[in-house]
Protein backbone atom coordinates (compact mmCIF):
# COMPACT_ATOMS: atom_id res chain seq x y z
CA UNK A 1 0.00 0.00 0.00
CA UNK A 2 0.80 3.61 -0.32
CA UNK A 3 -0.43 6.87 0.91
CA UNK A 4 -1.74 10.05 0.11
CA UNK A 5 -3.32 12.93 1.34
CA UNK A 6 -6.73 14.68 0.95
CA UNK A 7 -6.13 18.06 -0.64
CA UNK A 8 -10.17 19.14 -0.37
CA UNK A 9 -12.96 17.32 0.87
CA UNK A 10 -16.91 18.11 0.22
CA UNK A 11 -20.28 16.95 1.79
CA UNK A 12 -24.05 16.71 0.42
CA UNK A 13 -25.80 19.35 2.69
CA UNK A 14 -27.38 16.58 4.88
CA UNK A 15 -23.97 14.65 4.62
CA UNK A 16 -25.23 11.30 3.41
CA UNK A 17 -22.58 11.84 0.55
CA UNK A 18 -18.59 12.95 1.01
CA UNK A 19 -16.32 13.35 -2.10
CA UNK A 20 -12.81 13.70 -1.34
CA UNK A 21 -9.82 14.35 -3.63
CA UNK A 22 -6.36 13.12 -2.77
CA UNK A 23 -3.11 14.52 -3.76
CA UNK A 24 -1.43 12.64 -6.79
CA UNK A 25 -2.77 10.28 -9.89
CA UNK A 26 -2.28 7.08 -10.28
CA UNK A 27 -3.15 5.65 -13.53
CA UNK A 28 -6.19 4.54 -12.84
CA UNK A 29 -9.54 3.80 -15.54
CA UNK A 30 -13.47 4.12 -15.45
CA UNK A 31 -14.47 1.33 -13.44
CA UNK A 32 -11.32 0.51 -11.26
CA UNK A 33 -11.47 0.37 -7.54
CA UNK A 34 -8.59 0.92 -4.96
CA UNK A 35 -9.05 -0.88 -1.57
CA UNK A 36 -8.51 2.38 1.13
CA UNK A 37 -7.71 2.26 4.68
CA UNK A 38 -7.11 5.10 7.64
CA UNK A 39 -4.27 4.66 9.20
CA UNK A 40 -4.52 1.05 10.89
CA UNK A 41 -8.49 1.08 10.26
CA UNK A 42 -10.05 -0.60 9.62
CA UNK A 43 -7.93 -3.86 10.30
CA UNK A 44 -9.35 -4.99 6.29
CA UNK A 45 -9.14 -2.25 3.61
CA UNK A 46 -12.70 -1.16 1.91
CA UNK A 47 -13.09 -0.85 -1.85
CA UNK A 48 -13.62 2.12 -3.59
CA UNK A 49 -14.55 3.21 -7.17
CA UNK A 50 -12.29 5.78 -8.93
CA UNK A 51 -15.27 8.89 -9.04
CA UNK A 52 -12.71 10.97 -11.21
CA UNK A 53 -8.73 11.66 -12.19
CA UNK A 54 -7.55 14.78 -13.16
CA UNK A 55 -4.28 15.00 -14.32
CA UNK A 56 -4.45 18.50 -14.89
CA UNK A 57 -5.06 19.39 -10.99
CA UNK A 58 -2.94 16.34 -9.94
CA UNK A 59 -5.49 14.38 -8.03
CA UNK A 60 -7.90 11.50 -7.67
CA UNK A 61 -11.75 11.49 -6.25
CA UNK A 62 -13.54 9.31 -3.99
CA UNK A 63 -17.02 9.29 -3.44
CA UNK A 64 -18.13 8.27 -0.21
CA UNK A 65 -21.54 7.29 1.65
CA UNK A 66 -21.09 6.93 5.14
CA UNK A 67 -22.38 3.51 6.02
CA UNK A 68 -20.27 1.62 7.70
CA UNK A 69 -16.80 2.70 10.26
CA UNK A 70 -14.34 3.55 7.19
CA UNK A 71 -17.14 5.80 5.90
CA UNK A 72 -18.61 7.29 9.01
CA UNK A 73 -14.79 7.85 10.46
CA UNK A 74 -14.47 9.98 7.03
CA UNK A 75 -17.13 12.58 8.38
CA UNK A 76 -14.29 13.93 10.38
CA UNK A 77 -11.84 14.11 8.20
CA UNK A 78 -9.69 17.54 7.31
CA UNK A 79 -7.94 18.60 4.49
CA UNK A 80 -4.23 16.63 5.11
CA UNK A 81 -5.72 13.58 6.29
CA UNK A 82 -3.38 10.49 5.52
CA UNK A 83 -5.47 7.77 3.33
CA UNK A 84 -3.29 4.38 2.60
CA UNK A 85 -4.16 3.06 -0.97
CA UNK A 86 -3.83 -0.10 -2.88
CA UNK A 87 -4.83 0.12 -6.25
CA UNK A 88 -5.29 1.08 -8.99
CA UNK A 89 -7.35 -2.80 -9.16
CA UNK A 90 -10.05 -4.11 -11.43
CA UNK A 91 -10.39 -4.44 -15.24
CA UNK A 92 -11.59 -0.82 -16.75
CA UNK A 93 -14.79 -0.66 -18.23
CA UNK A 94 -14.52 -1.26 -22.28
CA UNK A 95 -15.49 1.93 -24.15
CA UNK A 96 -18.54 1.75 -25.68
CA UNK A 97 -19.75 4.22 -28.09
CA UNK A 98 -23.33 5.81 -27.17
CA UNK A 99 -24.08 3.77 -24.21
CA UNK A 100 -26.63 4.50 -21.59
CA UNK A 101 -25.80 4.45 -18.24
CA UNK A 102 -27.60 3.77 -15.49
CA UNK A 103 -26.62 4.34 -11.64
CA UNK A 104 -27.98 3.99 -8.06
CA UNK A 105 -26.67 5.88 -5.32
CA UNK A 106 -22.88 5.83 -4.68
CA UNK A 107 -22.71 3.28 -8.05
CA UNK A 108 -22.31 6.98 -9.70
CA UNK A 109 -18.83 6.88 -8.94
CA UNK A 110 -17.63 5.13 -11.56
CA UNK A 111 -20.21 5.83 -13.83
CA UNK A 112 -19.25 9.67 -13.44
CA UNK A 113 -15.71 9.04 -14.23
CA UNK A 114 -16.93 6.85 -17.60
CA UNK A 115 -19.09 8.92 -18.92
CA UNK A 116 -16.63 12.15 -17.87
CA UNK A 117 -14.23 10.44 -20.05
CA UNK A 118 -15.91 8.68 -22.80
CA UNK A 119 -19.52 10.12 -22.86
CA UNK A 120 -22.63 8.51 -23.43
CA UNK A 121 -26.27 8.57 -25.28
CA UNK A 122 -28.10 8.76 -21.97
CA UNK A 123 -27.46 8.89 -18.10
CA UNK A 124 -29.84 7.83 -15.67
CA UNK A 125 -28.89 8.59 -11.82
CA UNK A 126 -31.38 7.33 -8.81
CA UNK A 127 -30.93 9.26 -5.55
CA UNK A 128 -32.58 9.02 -1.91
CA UNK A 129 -32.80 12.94 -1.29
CA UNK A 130 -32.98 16.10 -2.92
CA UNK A 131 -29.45 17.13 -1.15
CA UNK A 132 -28.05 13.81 -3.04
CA UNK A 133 -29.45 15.16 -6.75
CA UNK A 134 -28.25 18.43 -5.90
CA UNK A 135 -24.66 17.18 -4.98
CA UNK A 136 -24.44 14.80 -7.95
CA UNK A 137 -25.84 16.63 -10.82
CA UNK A 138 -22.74 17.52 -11.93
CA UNK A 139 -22.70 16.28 -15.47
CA UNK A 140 -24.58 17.24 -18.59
CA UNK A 141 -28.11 15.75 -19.25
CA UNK A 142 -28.02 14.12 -15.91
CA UNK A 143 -31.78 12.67 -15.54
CA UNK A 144 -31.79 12.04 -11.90
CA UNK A 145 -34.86 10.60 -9.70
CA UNK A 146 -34.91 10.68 -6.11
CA UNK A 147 -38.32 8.94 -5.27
CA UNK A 148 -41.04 7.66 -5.80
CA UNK A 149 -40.65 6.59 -8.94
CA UNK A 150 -37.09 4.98 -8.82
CA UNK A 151 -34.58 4.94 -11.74
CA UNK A 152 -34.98 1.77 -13.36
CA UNK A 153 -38.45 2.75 -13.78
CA UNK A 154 -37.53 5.91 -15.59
CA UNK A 155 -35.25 4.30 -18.19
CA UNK A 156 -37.90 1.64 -19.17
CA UNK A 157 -40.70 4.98 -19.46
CA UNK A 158 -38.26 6.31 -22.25
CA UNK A 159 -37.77 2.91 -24.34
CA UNK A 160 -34.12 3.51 -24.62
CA UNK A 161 -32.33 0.84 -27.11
CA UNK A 162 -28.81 0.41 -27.01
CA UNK A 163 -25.78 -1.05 -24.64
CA UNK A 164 -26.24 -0.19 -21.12
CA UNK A 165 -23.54 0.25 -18.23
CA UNK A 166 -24.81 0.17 -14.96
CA UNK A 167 -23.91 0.22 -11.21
CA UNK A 168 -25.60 0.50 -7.89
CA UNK A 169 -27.45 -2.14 -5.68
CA UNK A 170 -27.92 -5.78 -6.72
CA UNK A 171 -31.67 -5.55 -7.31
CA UNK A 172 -31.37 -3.02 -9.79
CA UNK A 173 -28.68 -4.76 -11.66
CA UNK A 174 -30.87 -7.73 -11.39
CA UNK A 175 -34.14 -5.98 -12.88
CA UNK A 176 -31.97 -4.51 -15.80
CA UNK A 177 -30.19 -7.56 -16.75
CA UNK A 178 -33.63 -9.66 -16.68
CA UNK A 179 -36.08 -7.18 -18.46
CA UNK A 180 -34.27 -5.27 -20.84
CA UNK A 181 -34.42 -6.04 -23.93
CA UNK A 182 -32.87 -3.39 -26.26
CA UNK A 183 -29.15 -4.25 -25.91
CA UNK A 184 -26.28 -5.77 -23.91
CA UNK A 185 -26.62 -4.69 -20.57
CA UNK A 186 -23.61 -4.80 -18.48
CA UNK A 187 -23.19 -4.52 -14.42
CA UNK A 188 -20.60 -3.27 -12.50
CA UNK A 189 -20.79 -5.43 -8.92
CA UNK A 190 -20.66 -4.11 -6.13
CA UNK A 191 -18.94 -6.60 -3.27
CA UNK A 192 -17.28 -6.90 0.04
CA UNK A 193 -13.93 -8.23 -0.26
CA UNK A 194 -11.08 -8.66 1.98
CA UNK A 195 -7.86 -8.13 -0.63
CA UNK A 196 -8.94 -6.89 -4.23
CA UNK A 197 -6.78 -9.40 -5.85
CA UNK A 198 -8.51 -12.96 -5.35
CA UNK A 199 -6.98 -14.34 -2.71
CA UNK A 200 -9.67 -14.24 -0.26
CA UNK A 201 -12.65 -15.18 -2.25
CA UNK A 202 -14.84 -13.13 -0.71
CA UNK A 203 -16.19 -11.77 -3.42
CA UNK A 204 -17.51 -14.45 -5.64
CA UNK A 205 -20.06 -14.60 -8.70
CA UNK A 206 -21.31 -17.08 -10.26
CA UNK A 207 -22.30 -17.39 -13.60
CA UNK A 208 -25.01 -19.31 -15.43
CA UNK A 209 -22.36 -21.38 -16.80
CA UNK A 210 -21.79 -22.42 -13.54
CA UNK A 211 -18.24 -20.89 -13.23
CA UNK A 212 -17.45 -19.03 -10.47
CA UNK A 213 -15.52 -15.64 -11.16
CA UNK A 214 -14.44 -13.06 -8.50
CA UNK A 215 -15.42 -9.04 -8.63
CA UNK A 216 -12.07 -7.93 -7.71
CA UNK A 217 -9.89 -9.76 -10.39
CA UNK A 218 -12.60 -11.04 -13.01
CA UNK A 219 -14.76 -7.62 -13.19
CA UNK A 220 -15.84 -5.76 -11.58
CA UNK A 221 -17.95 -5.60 -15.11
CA UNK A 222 -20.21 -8.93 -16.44
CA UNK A 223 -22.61 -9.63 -18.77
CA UNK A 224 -25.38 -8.81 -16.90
CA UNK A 225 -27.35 -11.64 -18.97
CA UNK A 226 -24.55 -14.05 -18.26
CA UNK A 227 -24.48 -13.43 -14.15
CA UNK A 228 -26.80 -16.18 -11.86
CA UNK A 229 -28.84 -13.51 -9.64
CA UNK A 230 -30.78 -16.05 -7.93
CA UNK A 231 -27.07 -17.23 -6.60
CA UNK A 232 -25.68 -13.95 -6.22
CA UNK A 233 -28.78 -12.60 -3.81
């Protein structure tokens, strides 16, 4: 591991949401993941998608919902703040020209950083608050829902055709996969894992092939069509 320091650090006005840049790039693509720790916590590093580099400014975002210790520890965190870092891990997501992308929650991270790079045809973004739209509507075209209707429902309304990148909770990967119809459709898991290289197997999908393929070393992109849901929930 290595370490770096946050040079600025922003929350959503009701804080469910913290992006943080860090001081340096490091080569990193849409879709990878570095495994982050604070000083000696959490014992086991937590994964976390690239949200943006900019070599320009020299630095590389996180986006951060506090949910669990790592997270909830980062409310308190000041500009200078030592992060350690492994990474940059994953496969990047294959370019795709005119996809639609699709995103729940903190699964805009590396979404943002895609379509920031590469574009896209359409960009779907499902929130739980108003403060959360506001913070993430950041990009152009962004069609953003934040209840009732949830975002899923929204891209089937406007019959979109065409490849599909997605990212955010299981079920929602799960509807999309199973009921659209228009083009590939492909997932970017979200997992707990213990090393981000395949060693621990924590992080295991299985496929309807029956082969079993890990998030941190295999993907974190599949087939969406190709992944067993009814193993993987």
């Amino acid at each position: 591991m290595f370490k770096s320091k946050i040079k600025w650090i922003k929350k959503s006005e009701n804080e469910a949401l913290i992006l943080i840049a860090l001081d340096g790039t490091f080569g990193s693509l849409p879709g990878q993941f570095f495994m982050l720790k604070s000083g000696d916590f959490p014992v086991t590093p937590r994964p976390f998608s690239v949200y943006f580099e900019d070599e320009i400014r020299g630095e590389t975002l996180f986006l951060l919902k506090p949910r669990g210790l790592l997270t909830e520890e980062a409310l308190s965190w000041q500009i200078g703040h030592e992060l350690k870092l492994k990474g940059p891990l994953g496969n990047p997501i294959p370019v795709i020209e005119g996809a639609n992308l699709v995103a729940g929650g903190s699964g805009y991270a590396p979404l943002h950083f895609y379509g920031s790079k590469y574009g896209y045809k359409n960009f779907y973004l499902g929130t739980t608050s108003k403060e959360e739209a506001d913070f993430l509507n950041n990009l152009p075209n962004l069609k953003i829902t934040c209840g009732p209707m949830v975002v899923t429902e929204r891209f089937f309304q406007d019959n979109n055709e065409g490849a599909v990148i997605a990212c955010g909770p299981t079920p929602m990967l799960q509807h999309l996969s199973e009921q659209y119809h228009g083009g590939s459709v492909y997932v970017s898991i979200e997992e707990r894992m213990a090393c981000g290289t395949g060693m621990c197997e924590g992080c295991a999908v299985k496929l309807k092939s029956g082969e079993i393929k890990f998030v941190c070393k295999d993907g974190p992109l599949f087939d969406g069509k190709e992944v067993d849901w009814q193993w993987l929930t």
